[in-house]
Protein backbone atom coordinates (compact mmCIF):
# COMPACT_ATOMS: atom_id res chain seq x y z
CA UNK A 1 19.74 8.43 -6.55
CA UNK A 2 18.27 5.75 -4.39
CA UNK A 3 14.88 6.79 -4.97
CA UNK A 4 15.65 6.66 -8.83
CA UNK A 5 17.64 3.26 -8.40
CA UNK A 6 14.84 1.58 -6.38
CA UNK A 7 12.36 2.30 -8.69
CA UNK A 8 13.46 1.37 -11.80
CA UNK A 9 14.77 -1.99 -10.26
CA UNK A 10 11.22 -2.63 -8.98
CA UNK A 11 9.70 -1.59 -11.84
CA UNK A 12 11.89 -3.69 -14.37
CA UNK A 13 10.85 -7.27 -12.32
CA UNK A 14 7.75 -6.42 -11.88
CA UNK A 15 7.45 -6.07 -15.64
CA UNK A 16 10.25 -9.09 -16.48
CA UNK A 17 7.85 -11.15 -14.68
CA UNK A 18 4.75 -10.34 -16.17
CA UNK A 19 6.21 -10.80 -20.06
CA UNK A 20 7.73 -13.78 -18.46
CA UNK A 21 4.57 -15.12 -17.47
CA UNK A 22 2.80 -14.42 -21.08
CA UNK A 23 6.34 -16.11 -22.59
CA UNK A 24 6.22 -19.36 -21.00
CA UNK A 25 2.55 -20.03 -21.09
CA UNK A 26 2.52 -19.17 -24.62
CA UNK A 27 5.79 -21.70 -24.86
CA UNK A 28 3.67 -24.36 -22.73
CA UNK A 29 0.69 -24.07 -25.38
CA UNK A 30 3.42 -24.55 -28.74
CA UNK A 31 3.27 -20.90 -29.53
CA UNK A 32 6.54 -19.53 -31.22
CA UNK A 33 7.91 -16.28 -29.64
CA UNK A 34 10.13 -14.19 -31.55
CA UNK A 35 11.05 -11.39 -29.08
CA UNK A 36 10.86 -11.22 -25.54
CA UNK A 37 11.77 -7.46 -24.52
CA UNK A 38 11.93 -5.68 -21.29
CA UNK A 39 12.49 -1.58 -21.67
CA UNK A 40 11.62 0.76 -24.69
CA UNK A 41 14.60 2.43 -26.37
CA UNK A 42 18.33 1.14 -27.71
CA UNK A 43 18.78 -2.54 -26.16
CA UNK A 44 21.66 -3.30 -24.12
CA UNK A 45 21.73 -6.77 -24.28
CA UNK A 46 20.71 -8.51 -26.84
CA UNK A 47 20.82 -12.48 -27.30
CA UNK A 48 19.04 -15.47 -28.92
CA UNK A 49 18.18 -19.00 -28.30
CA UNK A 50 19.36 -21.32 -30.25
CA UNK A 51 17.04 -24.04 -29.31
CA UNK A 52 13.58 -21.79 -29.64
CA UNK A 53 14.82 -19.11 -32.23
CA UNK A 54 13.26 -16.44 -29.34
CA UNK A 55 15.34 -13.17 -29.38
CA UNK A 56 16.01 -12.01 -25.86
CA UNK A 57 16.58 -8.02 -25.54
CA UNK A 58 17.26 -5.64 -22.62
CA UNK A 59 16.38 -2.04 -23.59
CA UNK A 60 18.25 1.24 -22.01
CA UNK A 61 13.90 2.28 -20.59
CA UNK A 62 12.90 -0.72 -18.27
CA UNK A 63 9.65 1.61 -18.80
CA UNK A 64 7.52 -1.78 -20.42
CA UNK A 65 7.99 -4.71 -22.14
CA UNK A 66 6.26 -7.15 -24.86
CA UNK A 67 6.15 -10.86 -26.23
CA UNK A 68 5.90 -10.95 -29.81
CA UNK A 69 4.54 -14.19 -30.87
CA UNK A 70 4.14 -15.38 -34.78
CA UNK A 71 0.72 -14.12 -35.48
CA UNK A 72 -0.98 -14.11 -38.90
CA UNK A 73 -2.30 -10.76 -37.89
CA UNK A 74 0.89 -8.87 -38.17
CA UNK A 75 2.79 -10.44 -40.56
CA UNK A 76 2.97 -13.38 -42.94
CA UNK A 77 3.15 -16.61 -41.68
CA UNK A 78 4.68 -19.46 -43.36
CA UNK A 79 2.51 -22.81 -44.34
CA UNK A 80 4.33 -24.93 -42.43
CA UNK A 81 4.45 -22.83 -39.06
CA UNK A 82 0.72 -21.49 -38.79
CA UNK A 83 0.52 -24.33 -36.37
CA UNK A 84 3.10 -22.31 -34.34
CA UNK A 85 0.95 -18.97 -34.77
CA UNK A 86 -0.77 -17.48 -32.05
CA UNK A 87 -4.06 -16.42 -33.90
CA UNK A 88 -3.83 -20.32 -35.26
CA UNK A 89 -4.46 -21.27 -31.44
CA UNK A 90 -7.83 -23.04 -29.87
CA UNK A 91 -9.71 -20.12 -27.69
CA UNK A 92 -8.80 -21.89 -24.28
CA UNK A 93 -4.68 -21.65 -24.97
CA UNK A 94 -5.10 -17.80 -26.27
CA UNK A 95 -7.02 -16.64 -23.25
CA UNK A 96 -4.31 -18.56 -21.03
CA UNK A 97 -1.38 -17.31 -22.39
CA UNK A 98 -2.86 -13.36 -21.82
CA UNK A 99 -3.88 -14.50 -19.00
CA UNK A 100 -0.71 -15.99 -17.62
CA UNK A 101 0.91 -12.34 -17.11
CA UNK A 102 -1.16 -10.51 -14.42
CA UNK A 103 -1.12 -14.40 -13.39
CA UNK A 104 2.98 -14.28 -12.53
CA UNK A 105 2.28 -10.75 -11.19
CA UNK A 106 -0.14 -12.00 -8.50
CA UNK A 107 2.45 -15.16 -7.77
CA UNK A 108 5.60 -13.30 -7.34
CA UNK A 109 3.16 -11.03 -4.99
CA UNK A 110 2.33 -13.82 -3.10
CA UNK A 111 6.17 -15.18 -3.14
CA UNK A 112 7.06 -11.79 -1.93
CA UNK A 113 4.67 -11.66 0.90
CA UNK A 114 5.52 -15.31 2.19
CA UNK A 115 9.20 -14.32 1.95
CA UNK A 116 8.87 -11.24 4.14
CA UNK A 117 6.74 -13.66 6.51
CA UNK A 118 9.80 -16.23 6.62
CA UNK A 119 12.59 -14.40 6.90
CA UNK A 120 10.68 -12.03 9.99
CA UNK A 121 10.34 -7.75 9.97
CA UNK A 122 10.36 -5.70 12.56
CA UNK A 123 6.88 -4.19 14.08
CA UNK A 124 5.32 -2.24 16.12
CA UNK A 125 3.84 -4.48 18.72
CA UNK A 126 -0.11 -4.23 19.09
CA UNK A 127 -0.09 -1.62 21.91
CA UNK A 128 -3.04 1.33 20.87
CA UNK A 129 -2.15 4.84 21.70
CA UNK A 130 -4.68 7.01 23.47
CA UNK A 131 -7.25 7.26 20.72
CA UNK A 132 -8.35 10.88 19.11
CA UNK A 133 -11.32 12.37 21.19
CA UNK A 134 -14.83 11.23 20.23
CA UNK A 135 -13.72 8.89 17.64
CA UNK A 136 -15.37 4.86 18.14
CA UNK A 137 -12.61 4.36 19.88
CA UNK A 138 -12.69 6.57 22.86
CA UNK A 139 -16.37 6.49 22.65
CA UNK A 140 -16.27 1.99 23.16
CA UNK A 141 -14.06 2.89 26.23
CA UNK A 142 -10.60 2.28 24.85
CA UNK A 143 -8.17 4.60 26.59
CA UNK A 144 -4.16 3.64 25.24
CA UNK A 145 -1.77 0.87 26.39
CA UNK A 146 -4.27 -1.83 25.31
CA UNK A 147 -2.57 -4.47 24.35
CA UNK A 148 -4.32 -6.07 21.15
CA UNK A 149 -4.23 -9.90 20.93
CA UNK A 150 -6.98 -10.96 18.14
CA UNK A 151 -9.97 -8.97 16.56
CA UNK A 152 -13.64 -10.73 15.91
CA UNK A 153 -15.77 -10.16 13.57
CA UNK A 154 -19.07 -10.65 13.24
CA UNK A 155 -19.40 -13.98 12.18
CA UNK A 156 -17.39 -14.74 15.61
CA UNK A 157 -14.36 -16.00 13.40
CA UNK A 158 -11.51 -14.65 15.59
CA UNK A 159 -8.40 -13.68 13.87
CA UNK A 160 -5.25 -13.35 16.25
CA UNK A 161 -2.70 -9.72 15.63
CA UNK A 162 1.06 -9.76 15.89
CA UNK A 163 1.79 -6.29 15.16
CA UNK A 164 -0.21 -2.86 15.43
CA UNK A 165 0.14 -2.81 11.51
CA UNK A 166 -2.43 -6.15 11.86
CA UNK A 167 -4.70 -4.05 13.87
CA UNK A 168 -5.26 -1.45 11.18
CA UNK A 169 -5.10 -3.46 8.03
CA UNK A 170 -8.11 -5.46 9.60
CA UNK A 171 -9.86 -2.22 11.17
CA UNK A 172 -9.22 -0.76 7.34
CA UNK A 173 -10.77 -4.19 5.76
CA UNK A 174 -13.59 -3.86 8.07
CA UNK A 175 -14.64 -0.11 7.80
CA UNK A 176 -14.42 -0.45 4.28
CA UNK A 177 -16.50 -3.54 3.59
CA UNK A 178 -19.30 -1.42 6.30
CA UNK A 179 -18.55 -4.63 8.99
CA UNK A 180 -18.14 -4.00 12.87
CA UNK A 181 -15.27 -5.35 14.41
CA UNK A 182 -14.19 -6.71 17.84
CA UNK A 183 -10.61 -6.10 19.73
CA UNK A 184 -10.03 -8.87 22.39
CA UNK A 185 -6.98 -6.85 24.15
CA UNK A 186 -5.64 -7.24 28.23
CA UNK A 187 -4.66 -4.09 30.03
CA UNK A 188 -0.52 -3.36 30.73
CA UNK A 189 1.01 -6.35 33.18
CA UNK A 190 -2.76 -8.37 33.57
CA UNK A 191 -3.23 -11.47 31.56
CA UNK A 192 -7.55 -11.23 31.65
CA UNK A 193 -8.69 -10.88 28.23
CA UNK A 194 -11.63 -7.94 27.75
CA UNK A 195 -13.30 -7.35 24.67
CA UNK A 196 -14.06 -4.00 23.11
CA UNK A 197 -16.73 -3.61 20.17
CA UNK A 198 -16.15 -0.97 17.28
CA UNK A 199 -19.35 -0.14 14.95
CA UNK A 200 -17.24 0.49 12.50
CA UNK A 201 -20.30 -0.26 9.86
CA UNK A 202 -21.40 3.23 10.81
CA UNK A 203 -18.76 5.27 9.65
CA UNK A 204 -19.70 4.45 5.99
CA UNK A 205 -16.62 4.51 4.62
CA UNK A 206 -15.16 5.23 0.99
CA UNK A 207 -11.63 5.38 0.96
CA UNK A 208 -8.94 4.43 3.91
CA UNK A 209 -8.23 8.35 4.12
CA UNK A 210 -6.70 10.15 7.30
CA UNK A 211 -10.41 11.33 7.97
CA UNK A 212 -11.51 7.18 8.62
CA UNK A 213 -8.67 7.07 10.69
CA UNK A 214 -9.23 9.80 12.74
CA UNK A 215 -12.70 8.53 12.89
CA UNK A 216 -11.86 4.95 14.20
CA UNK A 217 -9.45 6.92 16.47
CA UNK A 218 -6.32 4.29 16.58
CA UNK A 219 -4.04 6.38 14.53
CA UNK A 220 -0.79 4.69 16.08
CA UNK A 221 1.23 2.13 18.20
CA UNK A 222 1.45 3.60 22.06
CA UNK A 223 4.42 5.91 22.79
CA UNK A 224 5.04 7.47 26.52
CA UNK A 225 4.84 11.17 26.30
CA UNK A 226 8.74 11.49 27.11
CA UNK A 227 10.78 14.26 25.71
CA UNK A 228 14.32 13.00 23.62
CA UNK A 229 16.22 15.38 21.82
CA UNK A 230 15.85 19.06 22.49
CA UNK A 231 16.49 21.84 19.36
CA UNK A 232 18.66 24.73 20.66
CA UNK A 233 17.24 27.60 21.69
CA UNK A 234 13.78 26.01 20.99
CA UNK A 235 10.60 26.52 23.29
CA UNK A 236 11.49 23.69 25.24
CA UNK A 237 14.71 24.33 26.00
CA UNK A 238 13.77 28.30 27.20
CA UNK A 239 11.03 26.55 29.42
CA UNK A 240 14.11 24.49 31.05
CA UNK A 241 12.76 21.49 29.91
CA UNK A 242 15.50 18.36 30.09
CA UNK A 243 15.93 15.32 27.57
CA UNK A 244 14.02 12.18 29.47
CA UNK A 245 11.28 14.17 31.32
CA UNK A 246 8.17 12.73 31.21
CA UNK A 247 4.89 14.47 30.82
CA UNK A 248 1.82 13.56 32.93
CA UNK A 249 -0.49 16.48 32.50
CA UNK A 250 -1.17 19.24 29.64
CA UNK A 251 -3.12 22.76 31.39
CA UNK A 252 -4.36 19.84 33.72
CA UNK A 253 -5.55 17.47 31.67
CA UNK A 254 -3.77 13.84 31.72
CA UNK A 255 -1.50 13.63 28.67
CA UNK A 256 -1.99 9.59 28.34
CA UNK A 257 1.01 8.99 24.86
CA UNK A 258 3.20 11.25 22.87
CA UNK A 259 0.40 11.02 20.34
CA UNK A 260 -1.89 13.14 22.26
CA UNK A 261 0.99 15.66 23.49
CA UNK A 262 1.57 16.23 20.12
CA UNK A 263 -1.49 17.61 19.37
CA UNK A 264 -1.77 19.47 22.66
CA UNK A 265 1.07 21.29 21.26
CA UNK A 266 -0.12 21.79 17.67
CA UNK A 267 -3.05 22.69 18.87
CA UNK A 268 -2.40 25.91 21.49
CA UNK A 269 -2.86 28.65 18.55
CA UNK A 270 -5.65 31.10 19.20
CA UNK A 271 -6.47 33.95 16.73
CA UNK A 272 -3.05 33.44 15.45
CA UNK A 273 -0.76 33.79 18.69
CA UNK A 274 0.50 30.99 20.68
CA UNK A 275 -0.95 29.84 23.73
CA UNK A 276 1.59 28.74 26.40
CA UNK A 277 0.35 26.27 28.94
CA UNK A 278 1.50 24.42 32.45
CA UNK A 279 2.91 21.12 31.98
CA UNK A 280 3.12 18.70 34.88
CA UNK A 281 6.26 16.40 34.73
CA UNK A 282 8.32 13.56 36.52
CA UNK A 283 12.13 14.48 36.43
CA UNK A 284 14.72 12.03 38.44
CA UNK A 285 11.44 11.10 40.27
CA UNK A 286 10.33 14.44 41.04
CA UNK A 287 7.03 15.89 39.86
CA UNK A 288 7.48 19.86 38.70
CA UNK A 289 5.47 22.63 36.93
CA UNK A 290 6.47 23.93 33.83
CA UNK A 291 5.30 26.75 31.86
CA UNK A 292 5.65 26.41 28.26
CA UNK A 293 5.42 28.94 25.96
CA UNK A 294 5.40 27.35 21.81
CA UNK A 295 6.85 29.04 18.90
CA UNK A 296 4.48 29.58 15.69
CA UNK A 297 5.50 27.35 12.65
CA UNK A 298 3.69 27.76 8.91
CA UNK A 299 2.61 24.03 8.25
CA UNK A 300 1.07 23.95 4.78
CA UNK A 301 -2.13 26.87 5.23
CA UNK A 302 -2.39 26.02 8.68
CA UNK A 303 0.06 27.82 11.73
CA UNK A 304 0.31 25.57 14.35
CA UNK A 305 2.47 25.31 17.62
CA UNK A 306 5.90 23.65 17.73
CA UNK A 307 8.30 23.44 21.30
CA UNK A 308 11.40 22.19 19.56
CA UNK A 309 11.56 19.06 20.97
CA UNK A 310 11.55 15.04 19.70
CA UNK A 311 7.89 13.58 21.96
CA UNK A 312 7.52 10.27 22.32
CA UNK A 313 9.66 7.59 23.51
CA UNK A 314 10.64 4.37 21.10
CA UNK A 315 7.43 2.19 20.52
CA UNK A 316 7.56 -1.32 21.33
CA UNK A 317 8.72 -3.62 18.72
CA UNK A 318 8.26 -7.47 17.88
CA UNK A 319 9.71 -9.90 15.30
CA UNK A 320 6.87 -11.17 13.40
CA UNK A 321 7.88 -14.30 11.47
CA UNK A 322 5.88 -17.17 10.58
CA UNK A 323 6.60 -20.80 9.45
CA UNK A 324 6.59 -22.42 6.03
CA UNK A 325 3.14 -23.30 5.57
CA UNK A 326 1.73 -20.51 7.59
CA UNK A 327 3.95 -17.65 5.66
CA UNK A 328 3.04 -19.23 2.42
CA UNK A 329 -0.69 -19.09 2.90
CA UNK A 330 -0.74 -15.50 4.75
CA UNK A 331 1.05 -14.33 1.42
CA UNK A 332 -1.74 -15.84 -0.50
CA UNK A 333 -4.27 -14.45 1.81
CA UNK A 334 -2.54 -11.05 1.88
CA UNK A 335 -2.60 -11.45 -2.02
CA UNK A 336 -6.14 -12.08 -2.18
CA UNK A 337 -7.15 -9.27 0.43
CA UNK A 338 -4.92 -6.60 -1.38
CA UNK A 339 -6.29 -7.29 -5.00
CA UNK A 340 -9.86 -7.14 -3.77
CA UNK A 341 -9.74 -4.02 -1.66
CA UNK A 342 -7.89 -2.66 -4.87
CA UNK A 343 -11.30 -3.73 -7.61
CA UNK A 344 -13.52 -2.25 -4.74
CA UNK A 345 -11.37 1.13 -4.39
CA UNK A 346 -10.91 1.41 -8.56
CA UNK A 347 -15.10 0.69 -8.67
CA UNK A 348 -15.29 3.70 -5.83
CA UNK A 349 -13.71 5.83 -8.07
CA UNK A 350 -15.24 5.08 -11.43
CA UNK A 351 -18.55 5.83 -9.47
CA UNK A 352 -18.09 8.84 -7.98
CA UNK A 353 -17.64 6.85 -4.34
CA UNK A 354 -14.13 8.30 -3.95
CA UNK A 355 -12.00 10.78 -4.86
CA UNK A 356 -10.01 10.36 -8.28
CA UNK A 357 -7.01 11.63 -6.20
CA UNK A 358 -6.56 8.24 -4.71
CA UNK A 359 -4.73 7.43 -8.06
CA UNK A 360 -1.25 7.78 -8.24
CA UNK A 361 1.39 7.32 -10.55
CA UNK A 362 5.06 7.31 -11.38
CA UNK A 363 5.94 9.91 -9.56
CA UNK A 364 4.58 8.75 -6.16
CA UNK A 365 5.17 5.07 -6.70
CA UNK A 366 8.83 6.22 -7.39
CA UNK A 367 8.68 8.41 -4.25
CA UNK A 368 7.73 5.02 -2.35
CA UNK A 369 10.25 2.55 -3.61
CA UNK A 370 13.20 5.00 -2.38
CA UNK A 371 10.83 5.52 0.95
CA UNK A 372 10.86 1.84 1.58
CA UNK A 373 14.54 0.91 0.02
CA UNK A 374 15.83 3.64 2.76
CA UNK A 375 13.62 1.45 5.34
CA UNK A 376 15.49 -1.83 4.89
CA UNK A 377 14.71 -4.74 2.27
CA UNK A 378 11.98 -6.10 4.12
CA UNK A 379 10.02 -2.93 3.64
CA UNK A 380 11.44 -3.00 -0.34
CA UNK A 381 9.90 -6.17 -0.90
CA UNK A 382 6.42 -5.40 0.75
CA UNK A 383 6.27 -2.54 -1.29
CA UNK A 384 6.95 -4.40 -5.04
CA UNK A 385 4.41 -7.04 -3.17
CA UNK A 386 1.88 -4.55 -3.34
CA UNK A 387 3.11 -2.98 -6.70
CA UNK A 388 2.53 -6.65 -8.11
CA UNK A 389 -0.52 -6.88 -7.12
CA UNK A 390 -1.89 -3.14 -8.38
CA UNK A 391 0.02 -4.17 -11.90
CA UNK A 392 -2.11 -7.93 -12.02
CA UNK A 393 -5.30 -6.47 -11.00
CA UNK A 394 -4.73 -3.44 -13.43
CA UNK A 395 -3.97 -5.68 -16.54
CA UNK A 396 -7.11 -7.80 -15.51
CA UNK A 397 -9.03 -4.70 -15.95
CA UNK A 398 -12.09 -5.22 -19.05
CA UNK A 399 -10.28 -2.01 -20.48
CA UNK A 400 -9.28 -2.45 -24.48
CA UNK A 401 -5.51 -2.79 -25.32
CA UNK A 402 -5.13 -4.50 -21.81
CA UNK A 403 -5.25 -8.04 -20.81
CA UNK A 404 -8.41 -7.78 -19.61
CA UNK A 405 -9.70 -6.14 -22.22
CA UNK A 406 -8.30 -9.24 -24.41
CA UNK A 407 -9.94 -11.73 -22.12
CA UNK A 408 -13.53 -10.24 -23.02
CA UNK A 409 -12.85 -10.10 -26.69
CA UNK A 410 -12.13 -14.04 -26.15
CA UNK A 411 -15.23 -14.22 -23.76
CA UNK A 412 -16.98 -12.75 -26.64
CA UNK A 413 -16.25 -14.94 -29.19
CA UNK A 414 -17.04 -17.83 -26.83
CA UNK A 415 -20.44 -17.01 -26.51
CA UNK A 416 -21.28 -15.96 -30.00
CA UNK A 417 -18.69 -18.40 -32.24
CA UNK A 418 -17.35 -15.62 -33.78
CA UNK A 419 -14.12 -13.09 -33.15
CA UNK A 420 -14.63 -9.30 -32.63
CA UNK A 421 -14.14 -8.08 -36.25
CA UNK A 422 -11.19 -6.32 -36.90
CA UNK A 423 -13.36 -2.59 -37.41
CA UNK A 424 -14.21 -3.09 -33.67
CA UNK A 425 -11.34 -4.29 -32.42
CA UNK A 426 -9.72 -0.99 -34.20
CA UNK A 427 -12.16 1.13 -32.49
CA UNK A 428 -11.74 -0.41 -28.79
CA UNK A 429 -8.03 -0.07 -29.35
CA UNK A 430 -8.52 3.74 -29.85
CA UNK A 431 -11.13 4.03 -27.03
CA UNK A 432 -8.39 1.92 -24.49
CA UNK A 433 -5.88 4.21 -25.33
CA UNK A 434 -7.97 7.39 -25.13
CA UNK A 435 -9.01 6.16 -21.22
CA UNK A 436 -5.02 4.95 -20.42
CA UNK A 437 -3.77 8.33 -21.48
CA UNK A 438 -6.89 10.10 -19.74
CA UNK A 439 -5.66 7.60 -16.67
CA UNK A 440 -2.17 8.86 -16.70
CA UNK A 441 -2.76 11.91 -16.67
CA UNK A 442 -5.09 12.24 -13.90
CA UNK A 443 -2.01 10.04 -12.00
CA UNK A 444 0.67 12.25 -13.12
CA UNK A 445 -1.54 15.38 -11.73
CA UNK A 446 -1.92 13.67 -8.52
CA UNK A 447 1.66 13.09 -8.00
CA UNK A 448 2.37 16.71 -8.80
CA UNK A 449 -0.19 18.00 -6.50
CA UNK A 450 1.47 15.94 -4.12
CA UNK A 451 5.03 16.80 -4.38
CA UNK A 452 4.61 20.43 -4.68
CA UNK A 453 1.50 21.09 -2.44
């Protein structure tokens, strides 16, 4: 139910906003609306203005939405309110008013960010877990508990981190524009600053996949390699392992974070039987010598080792607020960052760069607004954030029956003097709907693949 209820409040701003934005700019320019809608289906609400004649409506699918505006194109218009017509408009105040919805999208995206930057979330702190063997991590020296206090890039403009969430949205930026990157961290308790350089330009990147990740090797915030909760009658409890011991040392090699135990353990499977191993441990201050033998779990196709235990104590957290000014531009800057890395990842796939399964649809994006609801509202309004953004870019798109696709016709008919005939614009309406529906579907598949794969 929360999943359900999360979504379709998210998705019902989202789109209230971006009808609003059309709506007042075409109000600003002396267009006259008739209908302003939000949802497909029976309305719910229905009311009218008596001071613009606009009827207001509230439908039972907050699926979409639409402005109708007086328009000699689909209806008749009366002589003495063509000047209130849309078509009856000077180029400039057409291409504003379509552009003025993926406009408010990108604004309430930036509102959202700087909101979620005043009011403070809860993050990891910028601590790096033991990175995954030969990855540019471990290979530049990095070992876990760095702590992470600003990256460089290679222009020397340094950029200072708050949260391990800031280290790998700027690791992801860089690795995916083919840039090398700089961590400036200090070791656990010392204040010197050391510097650690990541050619992440040479891991020619596509898509920010689990495979880039593993490649850059920081797949998470440092966690000690403690044991919490024990399931009964598990493999840890048969080994006599206890709640709170702490693991040094996995068949003798130094277990550094509950990141790397984890995939000690997942890893000791050989020819399909579990491999039990010696784990060296501090209990009450007391080292001792445990042999553990796993269980076999089916994980997907792969069988992998399990010892029925919670690994990995609580990661460090910080508060990460900003000020007025500073939250305000970081949202815009966030803004800017998200809607570009979303045009380069949409030209990836349109030329072959990257996998088509990187779009998703409904399904998932309802999947995520319960996901981050259940999180807290902080997380809820990052997520619409970056909804916002994916819906402004989308409708910016050159594709027919979307803004975008509006925007050339009108950059069309300012370079030639003349509109798109109506034979054309008949045909590109057909083709945009062809290539939305071909769009959806290839979304809907993904999200089914996902669910029940």
């Amino acid at each position: 139910m929360l999943t359900v209820l999360a979504f379709i409040v998210a998705l019902a701003i989202l789109i209230a906003v971006h009808e609003f934005g059309h709506y007042r700019m075409a109000r600003a320019c002396g267009v006259k609306v008739l209908r302003f809608s939000i949802g497909f289906g029976p309305p719910c609400l229905r009311w009218q203005s008596p001071k613009s004649g606009t009827e207001f409506v509230v439908c039972a699918l907050p699926l979409g939405g639409y402005v109708r505006m007086l328009d000699e194109h689909e209806g008749a218009v009366a002589p003495h309110e063509r000047h209130l017509a849309f078509n009856a408009q000077p180029l400039r105040s057409r291409a504003l008013i379509v552009a003025a919805g993926p406009a408010a999208n990108l604004l309430l995206a930036v509102l959202l960010y700087a909101l979620v930057n005043w009011s403070g979330v809860e993050q990891a702190a910028p601590v790096l877990g033991t990175p995954v063997p030969q990855s540019l991590a471990a290979q530049a020296g990095l070992q876990g508990g760095e702590r992470v206090v600003s990256v460089v890039d290679t222009q020397g403009q340094v950029q200072a981190v708050a949260s391990f969430d800031d280290v790998r949205w700027q690791l992801t930026q860089a690795a995916l524009e083919g840039r090398d990157l700089s961590l400036v961290w200090t070791e656990p308790g010392r204040e010197r600053e050391r510097r650690t350089d990541l050619p992440l330009s040479t891991l020619h990147a596509a898509e920010p996949d689990e495979q880039m990740y593993r490649r850059i090797g920081l797949l998470s915030p440092y966690s000690s390699p403690v044991l919490g909760k024990l399931v009964e009658q598990g493999a840890a409890q048969r080994a006599g392992l206890m709640t709170g011991d702490r693991v040094l040392r996995f068949n003798e090699r130094a277990v550094q974070d509950s990141r790397q135990l984890r995939e000690d353990i997942r890893a000791s499977v050989k020819d399909g039987q579990a491999q039990a191993a010696v784990w060296e441990l501090v209990r009450d201050g007391q080292t001792l010598s445990v042999r553990v033998e796993p269980d076999l779990v089916r994980e997907g196709e792969q069988t992998i080792a399990r010892v029925g235990a919670m690994i990995g104590s609580p990661v460090e957290m910080t508060t990460v607020r900003y000020g007025l000014l500073e939250g305000l531009t970081m949202g815009l800057e966030r803004t800017w960052e998200m809607s570009v890395l979303s045009l380069r990842m949409m030209a990836r796939v349109l030329t072959g760069q990257a996998s088509v399964k990187n779009i998703s649809g409904p399904l998932t994006i309802a999947d995520y607004a319960g996901r981050s609801a259940s999180v807290g509202l902080m997380a809820y309004l990052t997520f619409m954030a970056l909804i916002s953004v994916s819906l402004g870019v989308l409708n910016l798109l050159p594709v027919p029956v979307l803004d975008g696709g509006h925007l050339m016709y009108y950059l069309w008919e300012a370079l030639t003097g003349r509109p798109v005939s109506e034979v054309w614009l008949e045909r590109f309406g057909r083709l945009g709907l062809a290539l939305l529906a071909l769009m959806m579907g290839v979304a809907v598949f993904n999200d089914l693949t996902r669910l029940l794969g």
